[in-house]
C-alpha atoms as a PDB file:
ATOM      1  CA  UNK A   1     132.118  26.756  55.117  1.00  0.00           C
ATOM      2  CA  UNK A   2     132.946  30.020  54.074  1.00  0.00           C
ATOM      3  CA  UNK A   3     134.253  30.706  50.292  1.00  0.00           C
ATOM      4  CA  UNK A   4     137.488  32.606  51.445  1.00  0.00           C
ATOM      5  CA  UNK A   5     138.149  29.839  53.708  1.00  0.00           C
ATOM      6  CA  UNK A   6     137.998  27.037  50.680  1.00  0.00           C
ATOM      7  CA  UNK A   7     139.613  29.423  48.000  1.00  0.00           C
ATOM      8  CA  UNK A   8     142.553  30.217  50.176  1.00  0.00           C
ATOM      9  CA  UNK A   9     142.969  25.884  50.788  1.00  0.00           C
ATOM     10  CA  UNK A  10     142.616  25.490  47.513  1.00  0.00           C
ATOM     11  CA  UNK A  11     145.480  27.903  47.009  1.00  0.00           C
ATOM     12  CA  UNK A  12     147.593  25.877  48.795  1.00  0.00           C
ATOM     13  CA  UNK A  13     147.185  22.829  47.004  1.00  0.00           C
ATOM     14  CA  UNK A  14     149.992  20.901  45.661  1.00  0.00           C
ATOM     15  CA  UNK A  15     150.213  18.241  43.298  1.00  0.00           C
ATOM     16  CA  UNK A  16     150.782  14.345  44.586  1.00  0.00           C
ATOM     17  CA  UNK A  17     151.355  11.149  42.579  1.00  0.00           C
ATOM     18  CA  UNK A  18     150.454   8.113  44.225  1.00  0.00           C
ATOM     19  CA  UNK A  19     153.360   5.403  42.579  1.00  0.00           C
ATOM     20  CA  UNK A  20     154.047   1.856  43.416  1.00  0.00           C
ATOM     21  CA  UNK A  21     156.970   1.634  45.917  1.00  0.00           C
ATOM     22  CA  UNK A  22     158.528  -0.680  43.300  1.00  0.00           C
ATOM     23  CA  UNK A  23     160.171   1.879  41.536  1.00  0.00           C
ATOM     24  CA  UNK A  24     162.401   1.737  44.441  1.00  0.00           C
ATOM     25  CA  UNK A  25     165.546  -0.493  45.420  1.00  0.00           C
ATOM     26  CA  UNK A  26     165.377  -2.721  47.749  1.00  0.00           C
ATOM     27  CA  UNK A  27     167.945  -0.442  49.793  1.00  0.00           C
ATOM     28  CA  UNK A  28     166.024   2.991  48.827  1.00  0.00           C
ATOM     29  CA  UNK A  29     163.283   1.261  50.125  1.00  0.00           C
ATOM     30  CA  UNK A  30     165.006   0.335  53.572  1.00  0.00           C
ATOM     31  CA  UNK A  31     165.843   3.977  53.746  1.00  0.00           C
ATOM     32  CA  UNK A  32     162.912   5.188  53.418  1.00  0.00           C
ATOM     33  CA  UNK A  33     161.218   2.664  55.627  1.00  0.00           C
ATOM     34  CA  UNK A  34     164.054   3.840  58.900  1.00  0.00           C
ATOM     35  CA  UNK A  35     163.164   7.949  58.011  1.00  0.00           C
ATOM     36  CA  UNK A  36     167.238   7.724  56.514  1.00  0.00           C
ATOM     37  CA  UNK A  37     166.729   8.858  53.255  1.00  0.00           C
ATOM     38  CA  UNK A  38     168.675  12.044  52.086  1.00  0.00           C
ATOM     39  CA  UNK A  39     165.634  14.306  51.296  1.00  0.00           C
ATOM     40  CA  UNK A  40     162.444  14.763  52.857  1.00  0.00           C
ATOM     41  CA  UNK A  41     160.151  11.584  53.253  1.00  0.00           C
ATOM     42  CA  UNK A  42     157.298  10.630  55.658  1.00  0.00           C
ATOM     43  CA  UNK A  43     157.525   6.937  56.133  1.00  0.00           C
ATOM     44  CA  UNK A  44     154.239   5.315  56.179  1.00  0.00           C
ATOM     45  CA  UNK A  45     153.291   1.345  56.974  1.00  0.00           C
ATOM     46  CA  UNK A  46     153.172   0.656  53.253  1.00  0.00           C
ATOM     47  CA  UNK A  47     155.364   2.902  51.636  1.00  0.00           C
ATOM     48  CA  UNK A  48     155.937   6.793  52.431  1.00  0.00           C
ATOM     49  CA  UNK A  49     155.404  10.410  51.486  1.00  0.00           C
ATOM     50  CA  UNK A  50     158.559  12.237  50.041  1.00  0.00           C
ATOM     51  CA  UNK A  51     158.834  15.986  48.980  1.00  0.00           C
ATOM     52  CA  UNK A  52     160.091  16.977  45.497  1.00  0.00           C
ATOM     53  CA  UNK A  53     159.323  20.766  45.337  1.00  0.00           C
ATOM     54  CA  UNK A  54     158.997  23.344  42.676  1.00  0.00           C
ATOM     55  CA  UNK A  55     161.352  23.384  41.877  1.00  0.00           C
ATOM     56  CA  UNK A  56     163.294  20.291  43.035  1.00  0.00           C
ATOM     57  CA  UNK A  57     164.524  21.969  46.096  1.00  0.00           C
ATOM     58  CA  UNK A  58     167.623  18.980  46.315  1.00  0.00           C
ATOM     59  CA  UNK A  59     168.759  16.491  44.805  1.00  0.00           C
ATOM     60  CA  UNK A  60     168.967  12.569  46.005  1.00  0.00           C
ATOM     61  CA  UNK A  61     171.887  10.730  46.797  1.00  0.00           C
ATOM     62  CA  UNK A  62     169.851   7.844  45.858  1.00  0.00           C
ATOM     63  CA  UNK A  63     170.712   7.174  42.268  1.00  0.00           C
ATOM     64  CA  UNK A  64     166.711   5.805  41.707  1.00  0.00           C
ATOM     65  CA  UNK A  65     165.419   8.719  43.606  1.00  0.00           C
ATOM     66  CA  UNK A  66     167.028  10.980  41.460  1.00  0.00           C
ATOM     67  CA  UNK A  67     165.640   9.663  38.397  1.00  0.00           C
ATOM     68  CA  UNK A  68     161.941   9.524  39.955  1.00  0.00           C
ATOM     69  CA  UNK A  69     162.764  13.447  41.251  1.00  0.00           C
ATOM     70  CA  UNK A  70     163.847  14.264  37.627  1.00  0.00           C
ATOM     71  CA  UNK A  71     160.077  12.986  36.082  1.00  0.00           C
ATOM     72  CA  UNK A  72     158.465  14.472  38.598  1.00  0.00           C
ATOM     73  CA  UNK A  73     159.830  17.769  38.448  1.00  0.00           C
ATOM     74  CA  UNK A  74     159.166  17.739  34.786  1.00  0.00           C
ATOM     75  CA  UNK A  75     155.289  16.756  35.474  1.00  0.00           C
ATOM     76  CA  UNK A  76     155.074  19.353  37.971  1.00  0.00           C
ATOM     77  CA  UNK A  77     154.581  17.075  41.255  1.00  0.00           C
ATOM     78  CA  UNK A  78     155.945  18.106  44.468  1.00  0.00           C
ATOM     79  CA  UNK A  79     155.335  15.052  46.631  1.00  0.00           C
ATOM     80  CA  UNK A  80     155.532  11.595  45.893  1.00  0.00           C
ATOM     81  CA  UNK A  81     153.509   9.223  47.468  1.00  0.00           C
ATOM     82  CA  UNK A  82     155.262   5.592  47.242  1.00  0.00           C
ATOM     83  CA  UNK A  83     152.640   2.837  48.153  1.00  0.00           C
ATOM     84  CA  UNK A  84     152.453  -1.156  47.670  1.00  0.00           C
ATOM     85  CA  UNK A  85     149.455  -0.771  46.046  1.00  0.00           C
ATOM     86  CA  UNK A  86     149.924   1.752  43.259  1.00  0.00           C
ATOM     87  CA  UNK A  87     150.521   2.257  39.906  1.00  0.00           C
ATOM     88  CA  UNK A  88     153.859   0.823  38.143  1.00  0.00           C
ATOM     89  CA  UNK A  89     154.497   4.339  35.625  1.00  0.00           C
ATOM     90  CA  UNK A  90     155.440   3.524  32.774  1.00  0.00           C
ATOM     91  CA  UNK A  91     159.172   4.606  31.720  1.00  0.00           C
ATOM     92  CA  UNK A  92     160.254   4.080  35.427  1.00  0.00           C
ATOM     93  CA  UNK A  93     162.746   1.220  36.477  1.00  0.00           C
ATOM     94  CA  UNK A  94     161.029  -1.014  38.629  1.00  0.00           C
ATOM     95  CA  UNK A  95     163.105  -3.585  41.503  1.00  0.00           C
ATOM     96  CA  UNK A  96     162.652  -6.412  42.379  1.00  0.00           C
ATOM     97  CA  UNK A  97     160.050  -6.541  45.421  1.00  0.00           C
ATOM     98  CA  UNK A  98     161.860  -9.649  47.504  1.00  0.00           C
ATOM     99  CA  UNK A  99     164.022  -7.221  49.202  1.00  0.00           C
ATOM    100  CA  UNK A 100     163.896  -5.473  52.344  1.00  0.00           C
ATOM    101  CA  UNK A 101     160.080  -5.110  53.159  1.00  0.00           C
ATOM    102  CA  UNK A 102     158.501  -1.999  54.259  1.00  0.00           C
END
């Protein structure tokens, strides 16, 4: 591959975090799950994909969003990858996973 080709890629990297989809209620979670969230997400069959931006480019009507957008920004990720198999963060309220499944 050629180095122009890698360095420009590279130049469009942005930064993920890969979090457990427990950080979010049980109705965030639904929302996500039927694409009705109020920002940008990807669902996914475990969790979903959701764009922060640098800056935050909006913020979400969902109360725990919001607080998840506000951390992020702050680290400097601009997606958030929500997963059933990731990390708790510390700091971050987690829900209670009986709710709606994804």
């Amino acid at each position: 591959m050629e180095a122009p080709a890698v360095a420009s890629l590279r130049a469009q990297a942005e930064p993920l975090a890969s979090l457990s989809i427990s950080h979010l209620s049980p109705s965030t979670r639904l929302k996500l799950a039927d694409d009705e969230l109020s920002v940008n997400a990807y669902p996914t069959d475990c969790g979903g994909i959701i764009y922060v931006g640098a800056p935050r480019y909006r913020i979400p009507t969902e109360a725990d969003l919001a607080t998840i957008f506000e951390v992020a920004e702050q680290a400097g990720i601009v997606w958030l990858k929500f997963d059933s198999e990731a990390a708790v963060i510390d700091g971050l309220p987690v829900f209670d996973m009986s709710g709606p499944e994804v």
